[in-house]
Structures are given as structure tokens and as C-alpha cells.
Protein backbone atom coordinates (compact mmCIF):
# COMPACT_ATOMS: atom_id res chain seq x y z
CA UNK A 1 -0.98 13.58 3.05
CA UNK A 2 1.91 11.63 1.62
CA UNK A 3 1.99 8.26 2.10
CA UNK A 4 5.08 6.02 3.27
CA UNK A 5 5.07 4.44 -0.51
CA UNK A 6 5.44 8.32 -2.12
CA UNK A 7 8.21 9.34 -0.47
CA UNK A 8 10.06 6.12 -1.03
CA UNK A 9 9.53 6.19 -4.88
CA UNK A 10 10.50 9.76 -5.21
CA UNK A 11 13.47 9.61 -2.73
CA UNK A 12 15.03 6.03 -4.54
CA UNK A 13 13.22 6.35 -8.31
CA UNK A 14 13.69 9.90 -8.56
CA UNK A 15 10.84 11.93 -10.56
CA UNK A 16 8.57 9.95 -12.34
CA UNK A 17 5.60 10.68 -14.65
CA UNK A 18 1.95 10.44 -13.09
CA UNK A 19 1.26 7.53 -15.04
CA UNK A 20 4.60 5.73 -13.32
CA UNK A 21 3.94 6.96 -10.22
CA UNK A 22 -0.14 5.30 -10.72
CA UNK A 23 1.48 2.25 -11.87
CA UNK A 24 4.12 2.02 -9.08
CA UNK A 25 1.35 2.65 -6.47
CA UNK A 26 -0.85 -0.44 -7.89
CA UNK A 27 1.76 -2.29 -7.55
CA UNK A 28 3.04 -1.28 -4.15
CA UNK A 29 -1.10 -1.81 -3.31
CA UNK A 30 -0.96 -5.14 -4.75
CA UNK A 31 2.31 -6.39 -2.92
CA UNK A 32 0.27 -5.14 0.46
CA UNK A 33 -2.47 -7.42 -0.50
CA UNK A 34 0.09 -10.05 -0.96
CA UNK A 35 1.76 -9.62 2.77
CA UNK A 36 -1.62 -9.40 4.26
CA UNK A 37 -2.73 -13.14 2.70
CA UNK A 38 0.18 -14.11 4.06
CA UNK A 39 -0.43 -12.48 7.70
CA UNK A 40 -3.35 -14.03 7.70
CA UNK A 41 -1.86 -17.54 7.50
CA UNK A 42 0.55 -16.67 10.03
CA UNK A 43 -2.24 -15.67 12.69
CA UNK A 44 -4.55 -18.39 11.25
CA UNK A 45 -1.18 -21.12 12.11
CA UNK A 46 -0.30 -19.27 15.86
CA UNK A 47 -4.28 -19.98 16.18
CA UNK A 48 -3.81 -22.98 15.71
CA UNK A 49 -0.58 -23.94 17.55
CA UNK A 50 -2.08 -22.41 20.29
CA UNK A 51 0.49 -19.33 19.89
CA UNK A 52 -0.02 -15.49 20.76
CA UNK A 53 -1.32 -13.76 18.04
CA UNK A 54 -1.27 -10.20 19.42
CA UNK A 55 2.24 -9.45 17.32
CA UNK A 56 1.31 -10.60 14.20
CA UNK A 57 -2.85 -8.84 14.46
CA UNK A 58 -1.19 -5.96 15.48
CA UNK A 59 1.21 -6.20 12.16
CA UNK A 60 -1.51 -7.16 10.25
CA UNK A 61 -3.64 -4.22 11.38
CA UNK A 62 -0.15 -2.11 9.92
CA UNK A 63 -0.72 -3.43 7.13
CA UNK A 64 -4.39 -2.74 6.44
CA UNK A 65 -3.45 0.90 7.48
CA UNK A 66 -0.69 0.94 4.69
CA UNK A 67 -3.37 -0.25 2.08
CA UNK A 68 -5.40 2.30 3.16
CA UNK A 69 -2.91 5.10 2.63
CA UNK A 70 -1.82 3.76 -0.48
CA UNK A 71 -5.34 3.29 -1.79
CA UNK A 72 -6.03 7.50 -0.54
CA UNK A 73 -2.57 8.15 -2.22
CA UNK A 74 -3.89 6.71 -5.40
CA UNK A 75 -7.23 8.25 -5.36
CA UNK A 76 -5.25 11.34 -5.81
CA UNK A 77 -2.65 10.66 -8.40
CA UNK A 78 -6.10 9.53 -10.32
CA UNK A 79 -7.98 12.66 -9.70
CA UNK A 80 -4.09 14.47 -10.75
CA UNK A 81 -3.91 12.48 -14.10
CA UNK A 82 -8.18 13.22 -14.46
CA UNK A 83 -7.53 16.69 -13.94
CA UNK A 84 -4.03 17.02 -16.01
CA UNK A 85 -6.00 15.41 -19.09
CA UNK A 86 -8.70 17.63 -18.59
CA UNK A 87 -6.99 21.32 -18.70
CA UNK A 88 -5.43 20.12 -22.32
């Protein structure tokens, strides 16, 4: 399965190397983690002011999903690289 993040590199950054595309997903992983701090604070501040939080869960629950893909999409550009480093 190709995640969201794959076909966005390749379709705007053209071909890249495994090791670019590994580095590209970490980053796109860590820029996930960084949106879903910030969810976070916008649920924890709806909480707070008394607000619905069912938009912002349910966009925070997108985002979890999107980690998870991204994480599964790196597992195999690792096990790629692992196995490309291991025929030579």
C-alpha cells in the first residue's frame, strides 16, 4: 500500500533515491507528530471553553491514521534499503 506521503513526493519531487525517499518520510513523520501536539492543544482549549470537540478528535484521529501509514510506508523503504545493501 502506498501511502498519501509517497505519491506526493514522487508526483512533485520526481524520482528520488531510497535514502531521500527514507529521509523525506522521517520528516513528513515528524511534521505529523508536530500537527498532532498541536491538535491536542486545540481539543485540550475547546475542552476547556466548553466547545465541541468532535471536529477536531475526529481530525486528530486523521492524523494518527496518517502516522500510521507513514510509519508502515517507512518500515518498507527500510526493509528496501536492508535488502538493496544486502544483494551487493
Amino acid at each position: 500500500m502506498i501511502t498519501l506521503a509517497f505519491v506526493h513526493l514522487r508526483r512533485h519531487h520526481g524520482p528520488l533515491g531510497i535514502q531521500e525517499d527514507i529521509e523525506r518520510v522521517e520528516q513528513h513523520i515528524r511534521e505529523i507528530e508536530q500537527r498532532i501536539e498541536r491538535q491536542r492543544g486545540v481539543i485540550t482549549q475547546a475542552e476547556e471553553s466548553g466547545l465541541p470537540t468532535d471536529g477536531p478528535r475526529n481530525f486528530l484521529w486523521f492524523l494518527k491514521e496518517t502516522r500510521s501509514l507513514s510509519r508502515d510506508h517507512l518500515a518498507r523503504l527500510l526493509a528496501d534499503e536492508f535488502r538493496a545493501k544486502d544483494s551487493q
